[in-house]
Protein backbone atom coordinates (compact mmCIF):
# COMPACT_ATOMS: atom_id res chain seq x y z
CA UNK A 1 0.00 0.00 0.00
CA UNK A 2 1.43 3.49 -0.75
CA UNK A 3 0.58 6.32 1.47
CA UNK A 4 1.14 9.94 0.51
CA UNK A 5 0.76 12.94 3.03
CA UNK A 6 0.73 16.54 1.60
CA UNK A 7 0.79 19.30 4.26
CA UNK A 8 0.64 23.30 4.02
CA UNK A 9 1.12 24.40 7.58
CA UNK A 10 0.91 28.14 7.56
CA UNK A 11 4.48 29.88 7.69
CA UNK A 12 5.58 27.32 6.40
CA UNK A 13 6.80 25.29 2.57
CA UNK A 14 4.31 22.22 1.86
CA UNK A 15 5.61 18.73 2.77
CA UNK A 16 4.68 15.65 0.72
CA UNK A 17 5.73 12.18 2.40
CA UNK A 18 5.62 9.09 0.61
CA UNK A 19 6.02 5.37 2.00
CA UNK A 20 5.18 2.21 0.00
CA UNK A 21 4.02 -0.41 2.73
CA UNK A 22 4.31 -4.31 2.82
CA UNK A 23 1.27 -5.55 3.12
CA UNK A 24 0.49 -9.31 4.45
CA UNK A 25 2.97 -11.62 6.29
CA UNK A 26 5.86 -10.80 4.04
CA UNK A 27 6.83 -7.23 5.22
CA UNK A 28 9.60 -5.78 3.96
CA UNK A 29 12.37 -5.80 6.32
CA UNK A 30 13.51 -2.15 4.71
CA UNK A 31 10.94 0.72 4.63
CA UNK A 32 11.87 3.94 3.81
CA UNK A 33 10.04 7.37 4.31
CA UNK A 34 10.63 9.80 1.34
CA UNK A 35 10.14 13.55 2.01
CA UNK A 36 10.24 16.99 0.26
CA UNK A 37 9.63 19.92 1.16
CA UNK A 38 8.81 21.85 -0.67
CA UNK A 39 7.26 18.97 -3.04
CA UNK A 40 9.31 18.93 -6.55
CA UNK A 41 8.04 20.89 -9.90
CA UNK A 42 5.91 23.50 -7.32
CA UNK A 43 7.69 26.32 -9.13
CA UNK A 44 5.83 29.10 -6.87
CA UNK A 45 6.90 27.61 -3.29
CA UNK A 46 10.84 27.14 -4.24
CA UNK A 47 10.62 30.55 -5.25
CA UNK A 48 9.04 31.47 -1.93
CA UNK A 49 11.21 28.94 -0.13
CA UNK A 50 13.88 27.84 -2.37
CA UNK A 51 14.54 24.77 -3.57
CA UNK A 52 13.21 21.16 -2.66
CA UNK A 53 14.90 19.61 0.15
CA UNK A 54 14.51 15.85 -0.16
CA UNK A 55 15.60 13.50 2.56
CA UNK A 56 14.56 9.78 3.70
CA UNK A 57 13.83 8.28 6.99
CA UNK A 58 14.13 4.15 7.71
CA UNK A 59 11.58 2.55 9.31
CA UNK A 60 11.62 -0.14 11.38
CA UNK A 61 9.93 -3.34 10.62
CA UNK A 62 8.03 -1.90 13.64
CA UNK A 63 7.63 1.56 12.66
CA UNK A 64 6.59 0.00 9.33
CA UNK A 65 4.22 -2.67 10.64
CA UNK A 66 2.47 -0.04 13.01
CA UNK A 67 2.07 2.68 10.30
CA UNK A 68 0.57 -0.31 8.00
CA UNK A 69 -2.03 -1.24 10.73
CA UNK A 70 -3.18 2.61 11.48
CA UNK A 71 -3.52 3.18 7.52
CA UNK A 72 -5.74 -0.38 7.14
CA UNK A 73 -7.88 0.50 9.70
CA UNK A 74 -9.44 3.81 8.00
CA UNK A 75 -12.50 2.89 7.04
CA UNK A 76 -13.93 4.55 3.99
CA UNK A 77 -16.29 7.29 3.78
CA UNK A 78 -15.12 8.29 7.66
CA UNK A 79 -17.65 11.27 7.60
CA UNK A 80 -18.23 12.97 10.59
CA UNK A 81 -18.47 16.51 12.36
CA UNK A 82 -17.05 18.61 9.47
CA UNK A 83 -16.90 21.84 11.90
CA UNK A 84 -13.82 23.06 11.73
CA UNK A 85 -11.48 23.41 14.64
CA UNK A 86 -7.83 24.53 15.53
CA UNK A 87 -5.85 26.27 13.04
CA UNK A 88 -5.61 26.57 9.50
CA UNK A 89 -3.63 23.49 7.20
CA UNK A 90 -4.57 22.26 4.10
CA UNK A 91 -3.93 18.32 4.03
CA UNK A 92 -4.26 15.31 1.71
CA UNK A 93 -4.09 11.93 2.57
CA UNK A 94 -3.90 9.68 -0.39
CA UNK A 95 -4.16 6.07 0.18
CA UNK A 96 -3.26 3.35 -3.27
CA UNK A 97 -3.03 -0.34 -3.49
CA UNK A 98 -2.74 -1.68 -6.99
CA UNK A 99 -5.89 0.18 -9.26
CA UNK A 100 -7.27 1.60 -6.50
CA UNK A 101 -6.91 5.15 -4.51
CA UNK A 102 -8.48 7.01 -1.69
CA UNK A 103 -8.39 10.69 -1.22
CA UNK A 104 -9.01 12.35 1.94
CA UNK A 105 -8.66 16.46 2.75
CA UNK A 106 -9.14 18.85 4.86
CA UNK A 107 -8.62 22.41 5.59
CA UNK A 108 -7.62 23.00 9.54
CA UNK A 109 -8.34 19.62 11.25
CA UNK A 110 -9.92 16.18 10.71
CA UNK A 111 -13.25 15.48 12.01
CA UNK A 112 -13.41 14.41 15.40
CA UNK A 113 -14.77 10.75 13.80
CA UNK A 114 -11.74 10.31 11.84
CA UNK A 115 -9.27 9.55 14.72
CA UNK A 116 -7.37 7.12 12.88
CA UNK A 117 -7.09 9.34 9.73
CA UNK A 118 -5.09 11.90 12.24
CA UNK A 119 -3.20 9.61 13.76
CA UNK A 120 -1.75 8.29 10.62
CA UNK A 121 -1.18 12.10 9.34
CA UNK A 122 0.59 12.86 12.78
CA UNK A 123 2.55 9.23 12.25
CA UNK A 124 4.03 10.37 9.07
CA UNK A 125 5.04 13.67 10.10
CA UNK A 126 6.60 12.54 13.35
CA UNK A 127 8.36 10.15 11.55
CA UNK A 128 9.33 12.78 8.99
CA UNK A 129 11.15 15.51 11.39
CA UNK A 130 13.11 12.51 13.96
CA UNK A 131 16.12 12.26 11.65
CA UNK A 132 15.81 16.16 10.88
């Protein structure tokens, strides 16, 4: 399964993660995180920001395993309170395993019903900045 992240936080260039997931029994003993920030070919933000910055973060089989479990455990359409609360980020959670893709955004924070949506966001981006 491949899950990409793509956060604005305000004052700051977007992020875009990217990990490709094992799924089943065989996981793959080597995960790695990809990151940018700003994401590549976003001409406007590296002129804002400069250019890319790319790095990579490995994953434990553990790290990798837990992520996996969080991201299989959204269940599709997680609608919910759609008031908005806390402060202002555009994201986009994009979920793909073979043919098929799931999209989820939102501006400022996640439903209160979609617990496991933020948790995987907040995952990904702690597991973005620890080798920072």
């Amino acid at each position: 399964m491949k899950v990409r992240l793509y956060v604005r936080p305000p004052g700051s260039p977007s992020t875009l993660l990217e990990v490709e997931l094992s799924e089943g029994e065989g996981a793959a003993s080597e995960t790695q995180l990809k990151c940018f920030s700003p994401p590549p070919g976003d001409q406007g933000e590296a002129a804002q920001w400069g250019p890319t910055k790319a790095w990579a973060v490995d994953l434990s089989g553990e790290q990798a395993g837990d992520l996996s479990g969080k991201a299989a455990a959204i269940r599709l359409v997680p609608f919910g309170d759609a008031a908005p609360r806390g402060g202002g980020t555009p994201v986009e959670l994009s979920l793909s395993s073979g043919q098929a893709e799931a999209r989820l955004s939102w501006w400022m924070r996640a439903p209160s019903e979609w617990g496991v949506v933020e948790d995987v966001v907040q995952t990904l981006i702690d597991l973005s900045l620890r080798d920072r």
